[in-house]
PDB file of N, CA and C in Angstrom:
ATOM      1  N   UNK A   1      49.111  26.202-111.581  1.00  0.00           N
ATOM      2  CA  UNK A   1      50.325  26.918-111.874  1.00  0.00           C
ATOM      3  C   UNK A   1      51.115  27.085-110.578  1.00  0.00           C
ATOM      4  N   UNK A   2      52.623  27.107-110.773  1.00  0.00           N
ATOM      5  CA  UNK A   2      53.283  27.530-109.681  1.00  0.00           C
ATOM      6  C   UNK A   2      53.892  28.662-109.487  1.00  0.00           C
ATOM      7  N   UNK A   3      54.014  28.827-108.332  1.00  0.00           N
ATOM      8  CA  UNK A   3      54.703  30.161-107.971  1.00  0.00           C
ATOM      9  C   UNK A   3      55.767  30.221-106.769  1.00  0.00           C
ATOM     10  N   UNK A   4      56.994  30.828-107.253  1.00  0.00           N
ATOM     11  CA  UNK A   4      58.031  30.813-106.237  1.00  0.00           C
ATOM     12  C   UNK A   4      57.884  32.464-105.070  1.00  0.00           C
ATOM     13  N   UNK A   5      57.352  31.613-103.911  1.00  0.00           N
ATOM     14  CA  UNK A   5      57.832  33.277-103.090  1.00  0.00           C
ATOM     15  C   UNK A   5      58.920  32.997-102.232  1.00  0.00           C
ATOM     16  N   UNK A   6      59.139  34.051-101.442  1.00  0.00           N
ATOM     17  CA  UNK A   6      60.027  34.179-100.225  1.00  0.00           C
ATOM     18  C   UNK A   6      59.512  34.532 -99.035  1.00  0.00           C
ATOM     19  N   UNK A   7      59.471  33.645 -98.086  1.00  0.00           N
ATOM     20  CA  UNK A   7      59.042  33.769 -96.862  1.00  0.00           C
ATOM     21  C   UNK A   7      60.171  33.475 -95.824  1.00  0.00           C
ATOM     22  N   UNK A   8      60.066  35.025 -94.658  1.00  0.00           N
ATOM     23  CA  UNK A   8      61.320  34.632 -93.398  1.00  0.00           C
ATOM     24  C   UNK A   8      60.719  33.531 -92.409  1.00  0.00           C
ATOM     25  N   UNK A   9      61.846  32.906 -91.734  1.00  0.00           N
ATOM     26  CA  UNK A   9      61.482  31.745 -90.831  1.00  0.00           C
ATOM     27  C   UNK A   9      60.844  31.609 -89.842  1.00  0.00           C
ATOM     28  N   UNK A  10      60.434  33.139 -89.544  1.00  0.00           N
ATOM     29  CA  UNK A  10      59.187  33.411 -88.319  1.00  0.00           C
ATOM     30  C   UNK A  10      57.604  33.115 -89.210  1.00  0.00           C
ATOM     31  N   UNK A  11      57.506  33.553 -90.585  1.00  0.00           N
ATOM     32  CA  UNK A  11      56.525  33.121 -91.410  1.00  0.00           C
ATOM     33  C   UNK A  11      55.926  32.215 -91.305  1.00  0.00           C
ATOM     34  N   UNK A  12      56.880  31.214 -91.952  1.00  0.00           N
ATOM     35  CA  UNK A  12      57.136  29.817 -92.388  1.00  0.00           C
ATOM     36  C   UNK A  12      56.837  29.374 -90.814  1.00  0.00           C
ATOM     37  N   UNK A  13      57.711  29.517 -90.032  1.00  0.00           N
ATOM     38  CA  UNK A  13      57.024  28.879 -88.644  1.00  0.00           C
ATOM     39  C   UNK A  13      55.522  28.965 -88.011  1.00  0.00           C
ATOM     40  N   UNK A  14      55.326  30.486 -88.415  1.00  0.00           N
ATOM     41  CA  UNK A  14      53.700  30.526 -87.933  1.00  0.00           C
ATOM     42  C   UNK A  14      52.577  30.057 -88.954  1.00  0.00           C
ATOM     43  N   UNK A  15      53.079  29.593 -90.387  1.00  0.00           N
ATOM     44  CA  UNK A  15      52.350  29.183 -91.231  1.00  0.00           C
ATOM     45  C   UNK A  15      52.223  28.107 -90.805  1.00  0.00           C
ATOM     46  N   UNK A  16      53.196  27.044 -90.359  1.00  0.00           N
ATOM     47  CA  UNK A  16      52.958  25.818 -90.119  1.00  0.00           C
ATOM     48  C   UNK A  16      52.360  25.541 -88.805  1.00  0.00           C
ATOM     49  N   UNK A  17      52.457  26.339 -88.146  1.00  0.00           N
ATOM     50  CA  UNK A  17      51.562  26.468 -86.722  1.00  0.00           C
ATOM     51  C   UNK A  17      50.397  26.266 -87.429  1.00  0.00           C
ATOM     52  N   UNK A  18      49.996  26.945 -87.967  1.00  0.00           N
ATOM     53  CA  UNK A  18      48.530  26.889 -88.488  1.00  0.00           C
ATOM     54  C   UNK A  18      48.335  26.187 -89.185  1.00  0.00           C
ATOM     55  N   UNK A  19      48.789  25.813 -90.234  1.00  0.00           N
ATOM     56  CA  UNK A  19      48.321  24.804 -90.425  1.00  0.00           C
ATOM     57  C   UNK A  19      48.320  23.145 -90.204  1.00  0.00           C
ATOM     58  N   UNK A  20      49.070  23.138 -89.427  1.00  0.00           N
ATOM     59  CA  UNK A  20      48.692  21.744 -88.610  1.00  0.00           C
ATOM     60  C   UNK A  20      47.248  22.313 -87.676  1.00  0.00           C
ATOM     61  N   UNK A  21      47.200  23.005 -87.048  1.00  0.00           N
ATOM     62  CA  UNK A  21      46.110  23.673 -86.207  1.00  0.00           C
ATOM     63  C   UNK A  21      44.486  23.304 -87.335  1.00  0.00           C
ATOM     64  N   UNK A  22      45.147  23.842 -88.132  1.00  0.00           N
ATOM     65  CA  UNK A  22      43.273  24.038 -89.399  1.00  0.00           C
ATOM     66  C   UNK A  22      43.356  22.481 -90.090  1.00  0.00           C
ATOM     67  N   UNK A  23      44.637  21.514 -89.913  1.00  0.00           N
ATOM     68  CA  UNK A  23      44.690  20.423 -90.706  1.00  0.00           C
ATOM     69  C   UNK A  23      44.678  20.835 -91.827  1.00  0.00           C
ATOM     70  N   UNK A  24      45.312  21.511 -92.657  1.00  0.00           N
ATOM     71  CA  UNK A  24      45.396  22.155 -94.238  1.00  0.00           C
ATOM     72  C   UNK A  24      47.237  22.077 -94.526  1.00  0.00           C
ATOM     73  N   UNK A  25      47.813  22.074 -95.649  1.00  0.00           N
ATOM     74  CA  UNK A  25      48.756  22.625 -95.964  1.00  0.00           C
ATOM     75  C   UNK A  25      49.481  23.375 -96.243  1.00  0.00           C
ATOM     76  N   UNK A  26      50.200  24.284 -95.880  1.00  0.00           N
ATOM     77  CA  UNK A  26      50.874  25.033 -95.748  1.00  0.00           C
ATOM     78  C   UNK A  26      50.525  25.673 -97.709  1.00  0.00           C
ATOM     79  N   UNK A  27      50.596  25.141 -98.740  1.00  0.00           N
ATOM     80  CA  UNK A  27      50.095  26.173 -99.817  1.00  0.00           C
ATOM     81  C   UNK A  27      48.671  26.280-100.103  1.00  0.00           C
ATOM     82  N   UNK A  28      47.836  25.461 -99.132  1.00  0.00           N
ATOM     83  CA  UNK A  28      46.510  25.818 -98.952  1.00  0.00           C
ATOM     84  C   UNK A  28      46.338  26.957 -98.434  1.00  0.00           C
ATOM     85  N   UNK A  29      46.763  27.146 -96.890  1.00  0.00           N
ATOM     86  CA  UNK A  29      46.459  28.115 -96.534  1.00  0.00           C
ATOM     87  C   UNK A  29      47.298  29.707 -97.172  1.00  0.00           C
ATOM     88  N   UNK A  30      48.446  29.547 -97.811  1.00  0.00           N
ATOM     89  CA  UNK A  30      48.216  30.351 -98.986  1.00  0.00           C
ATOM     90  C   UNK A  30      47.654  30.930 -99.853  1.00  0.00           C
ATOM     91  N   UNK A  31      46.764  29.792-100.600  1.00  0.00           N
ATOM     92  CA  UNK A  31      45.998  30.306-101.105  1.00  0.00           C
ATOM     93  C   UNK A  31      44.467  30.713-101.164  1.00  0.00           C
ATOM     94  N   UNK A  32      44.352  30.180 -99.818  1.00  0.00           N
ATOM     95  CA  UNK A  32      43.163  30.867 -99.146  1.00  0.00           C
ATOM     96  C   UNK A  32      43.842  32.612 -98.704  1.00  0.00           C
ATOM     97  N   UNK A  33      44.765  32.859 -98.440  1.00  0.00           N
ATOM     98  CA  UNK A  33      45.235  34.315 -97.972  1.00  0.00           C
ATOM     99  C   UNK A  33      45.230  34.610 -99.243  1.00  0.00           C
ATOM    100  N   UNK A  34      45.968  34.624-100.207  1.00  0.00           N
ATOM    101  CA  UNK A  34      45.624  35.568-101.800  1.00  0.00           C
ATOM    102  C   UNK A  34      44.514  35.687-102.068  1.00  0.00           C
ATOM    103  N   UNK A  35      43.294  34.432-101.791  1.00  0.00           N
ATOM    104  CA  UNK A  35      42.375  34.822-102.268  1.00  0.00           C
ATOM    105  C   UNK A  35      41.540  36.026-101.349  1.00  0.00           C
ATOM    106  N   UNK A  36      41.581  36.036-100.016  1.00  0.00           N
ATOM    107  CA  UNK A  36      40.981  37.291 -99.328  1.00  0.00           C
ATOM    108  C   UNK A  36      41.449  38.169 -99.775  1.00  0.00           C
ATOM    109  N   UNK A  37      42.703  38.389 -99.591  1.00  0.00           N
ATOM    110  CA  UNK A  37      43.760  39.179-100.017  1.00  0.00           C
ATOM    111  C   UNK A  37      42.838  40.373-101.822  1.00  0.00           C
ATOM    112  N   UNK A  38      43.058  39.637-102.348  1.00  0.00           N
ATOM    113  CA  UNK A  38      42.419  39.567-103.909  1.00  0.00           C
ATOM    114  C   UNK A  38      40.515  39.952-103.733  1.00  0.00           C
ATOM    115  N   UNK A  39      40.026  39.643-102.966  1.00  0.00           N
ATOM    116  CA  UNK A  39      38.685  39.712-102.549  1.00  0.00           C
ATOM    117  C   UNK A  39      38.599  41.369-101.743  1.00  0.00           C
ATOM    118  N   UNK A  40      39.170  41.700-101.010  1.00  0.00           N
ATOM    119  CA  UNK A  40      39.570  42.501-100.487  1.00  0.00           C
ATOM    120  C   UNK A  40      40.039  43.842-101.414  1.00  0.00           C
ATOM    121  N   UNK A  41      40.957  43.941-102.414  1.00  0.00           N
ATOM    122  CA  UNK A  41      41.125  44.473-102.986  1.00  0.00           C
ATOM    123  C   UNK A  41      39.946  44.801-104.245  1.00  0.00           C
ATOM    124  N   UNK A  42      39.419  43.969-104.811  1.00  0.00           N
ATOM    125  CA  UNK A  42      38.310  44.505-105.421  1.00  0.00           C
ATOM    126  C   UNK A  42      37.510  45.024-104.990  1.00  0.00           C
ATOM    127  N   UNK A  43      36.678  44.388-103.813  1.00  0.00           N
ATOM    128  CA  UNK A  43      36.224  45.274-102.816  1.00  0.00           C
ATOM    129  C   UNK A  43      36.388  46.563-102.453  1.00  0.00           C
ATOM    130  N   UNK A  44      37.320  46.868-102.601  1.00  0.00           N
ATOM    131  CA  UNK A  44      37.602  47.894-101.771  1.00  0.00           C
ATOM    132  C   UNK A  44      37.441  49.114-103.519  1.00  0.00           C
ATOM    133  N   UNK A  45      37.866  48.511-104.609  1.00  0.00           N
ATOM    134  CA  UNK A  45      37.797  49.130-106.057  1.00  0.00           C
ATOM    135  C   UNK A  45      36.446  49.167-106.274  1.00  0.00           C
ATOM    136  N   UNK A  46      35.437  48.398-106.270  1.00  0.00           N
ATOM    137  CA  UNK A  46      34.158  48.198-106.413  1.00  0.00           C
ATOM    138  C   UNK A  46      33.144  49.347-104.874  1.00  0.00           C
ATOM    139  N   UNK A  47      33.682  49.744-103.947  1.00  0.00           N
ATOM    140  CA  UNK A  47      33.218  50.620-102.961  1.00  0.00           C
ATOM    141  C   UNK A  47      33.840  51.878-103.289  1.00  0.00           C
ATOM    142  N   UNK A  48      34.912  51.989-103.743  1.00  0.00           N
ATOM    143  CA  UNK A  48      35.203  53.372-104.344  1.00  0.00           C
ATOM    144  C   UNK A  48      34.820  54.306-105.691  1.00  0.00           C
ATOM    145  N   UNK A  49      34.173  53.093-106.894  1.00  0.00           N
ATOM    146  CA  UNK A  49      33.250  53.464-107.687  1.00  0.00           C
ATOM    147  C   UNK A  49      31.985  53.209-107.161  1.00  0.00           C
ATOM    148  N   UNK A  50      31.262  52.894-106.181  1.00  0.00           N
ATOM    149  CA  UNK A  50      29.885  52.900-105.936  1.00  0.00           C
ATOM    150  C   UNK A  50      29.837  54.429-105.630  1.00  0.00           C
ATOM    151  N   UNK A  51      31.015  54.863-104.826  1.00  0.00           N
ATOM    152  CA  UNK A  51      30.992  56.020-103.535  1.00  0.00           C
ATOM    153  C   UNK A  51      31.156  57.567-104.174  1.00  0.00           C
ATOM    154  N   UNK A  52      31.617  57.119-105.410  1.00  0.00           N
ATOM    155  CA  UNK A  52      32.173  58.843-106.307  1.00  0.00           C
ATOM    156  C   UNK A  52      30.984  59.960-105.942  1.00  0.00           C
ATOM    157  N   UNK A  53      29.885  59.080-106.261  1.00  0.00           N
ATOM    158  CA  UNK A  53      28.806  60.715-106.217  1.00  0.00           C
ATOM    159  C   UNK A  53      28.220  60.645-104.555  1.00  0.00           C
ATOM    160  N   UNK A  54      28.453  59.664-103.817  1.00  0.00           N
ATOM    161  CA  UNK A  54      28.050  59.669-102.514  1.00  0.00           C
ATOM    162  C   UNK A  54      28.759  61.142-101.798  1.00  0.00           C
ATOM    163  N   UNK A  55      30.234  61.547-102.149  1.00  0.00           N
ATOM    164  CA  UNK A  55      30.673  62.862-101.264  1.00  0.00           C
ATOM    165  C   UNK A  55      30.131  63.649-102.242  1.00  0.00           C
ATOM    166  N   UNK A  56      29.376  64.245-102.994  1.00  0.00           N
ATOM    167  CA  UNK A  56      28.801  65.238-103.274  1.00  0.00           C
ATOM    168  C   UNK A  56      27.729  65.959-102.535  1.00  0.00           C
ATOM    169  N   UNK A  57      27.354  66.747-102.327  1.00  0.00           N
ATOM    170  CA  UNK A  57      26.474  67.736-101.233  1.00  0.00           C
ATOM    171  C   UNK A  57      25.186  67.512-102.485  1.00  0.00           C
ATOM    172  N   UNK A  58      24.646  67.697-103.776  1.00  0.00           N
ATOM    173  CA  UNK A  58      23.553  68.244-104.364  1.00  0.00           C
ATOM    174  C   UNK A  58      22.918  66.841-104.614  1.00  0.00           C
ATOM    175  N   UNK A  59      21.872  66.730-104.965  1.00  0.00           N
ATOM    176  CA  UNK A  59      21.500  65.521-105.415  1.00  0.00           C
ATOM    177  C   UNK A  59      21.419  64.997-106.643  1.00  0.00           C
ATOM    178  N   UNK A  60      22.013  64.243-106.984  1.00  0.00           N
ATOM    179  CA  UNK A  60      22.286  63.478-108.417  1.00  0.00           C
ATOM    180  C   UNK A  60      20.986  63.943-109.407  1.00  0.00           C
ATOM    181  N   UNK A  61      19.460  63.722-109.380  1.00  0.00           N
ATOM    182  CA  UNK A  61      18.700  64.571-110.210  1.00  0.00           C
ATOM    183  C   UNK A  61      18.531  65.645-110.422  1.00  0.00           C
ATOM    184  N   UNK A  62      19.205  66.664-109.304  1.00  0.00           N
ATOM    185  CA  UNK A  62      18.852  68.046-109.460  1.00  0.00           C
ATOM    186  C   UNK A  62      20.104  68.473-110.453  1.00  0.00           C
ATOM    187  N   UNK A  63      21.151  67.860-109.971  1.00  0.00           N
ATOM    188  CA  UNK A  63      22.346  68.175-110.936  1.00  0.00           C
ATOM    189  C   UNK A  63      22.357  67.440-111.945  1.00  0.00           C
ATOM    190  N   UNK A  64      21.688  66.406-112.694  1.00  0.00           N
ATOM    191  CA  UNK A  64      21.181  66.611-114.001  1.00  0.00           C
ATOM    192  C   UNK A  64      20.923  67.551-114.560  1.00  0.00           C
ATOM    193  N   UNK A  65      19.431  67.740-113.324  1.00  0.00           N
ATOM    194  CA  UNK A  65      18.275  68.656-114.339  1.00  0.00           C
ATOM    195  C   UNK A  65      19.713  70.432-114.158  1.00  0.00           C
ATOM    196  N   UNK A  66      20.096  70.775-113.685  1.00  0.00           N
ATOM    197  CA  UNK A  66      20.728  71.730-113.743  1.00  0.00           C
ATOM    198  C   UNK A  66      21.503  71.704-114.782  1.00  0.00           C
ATOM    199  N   UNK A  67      22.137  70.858-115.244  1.00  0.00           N
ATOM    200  CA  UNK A  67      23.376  70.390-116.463  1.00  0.00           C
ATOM    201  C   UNK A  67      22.322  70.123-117.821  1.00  0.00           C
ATOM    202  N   UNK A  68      21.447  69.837-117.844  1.00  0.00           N
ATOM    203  CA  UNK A  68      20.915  69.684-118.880  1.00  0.00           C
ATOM    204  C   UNK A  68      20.441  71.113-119.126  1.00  0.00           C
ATOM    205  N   UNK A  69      19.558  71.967-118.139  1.00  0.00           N
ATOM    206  CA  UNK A  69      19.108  73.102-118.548  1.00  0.00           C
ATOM    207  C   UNK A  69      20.117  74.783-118.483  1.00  0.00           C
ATOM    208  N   UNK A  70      21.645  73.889-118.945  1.00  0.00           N
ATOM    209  CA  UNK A  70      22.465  74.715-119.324  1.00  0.00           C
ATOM    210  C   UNK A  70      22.203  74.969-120.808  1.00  0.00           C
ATOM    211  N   UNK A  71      22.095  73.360-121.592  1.00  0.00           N
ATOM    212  CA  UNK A  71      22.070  73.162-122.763  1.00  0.00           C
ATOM    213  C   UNK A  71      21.175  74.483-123.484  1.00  0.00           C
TER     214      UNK A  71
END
């Protein structure tokens, strides 16, 4: 699929720096950056649901057993 962006001419110039440098093309190395880019962002969604009960002070079984023996 394609996609139209906009890039200024300092961009576009240092994109092509590089990639003559890595021998790649200029929408290669594109889409190697979305994909970190994209990698990065889940990451970072996937460490913020690991982390929810990590700032809590009590320990995850005791505050069970406390919540259950409200019941």
């Amino acid at each position: 699929m394609r996609a139209l962006i906009t890039l200024d001419e300092i961009q576009i110039r240092k994109l092509d720096r590089l990639a003559k440098a890595e021998k790649q093309s200029r929408a290669a190395l594109i889409r190697e950056a979305i994909d970190a880019f994209l990698e990065r962002k889940q990451q970072a969604v996937e460490d913020d649901a690991f982390g929810l009960w990590g700032k809590r002070k009590i320990d995850g079984l005791e505050y069970q057993e406390k919540v259950r023996s409200e019941w």
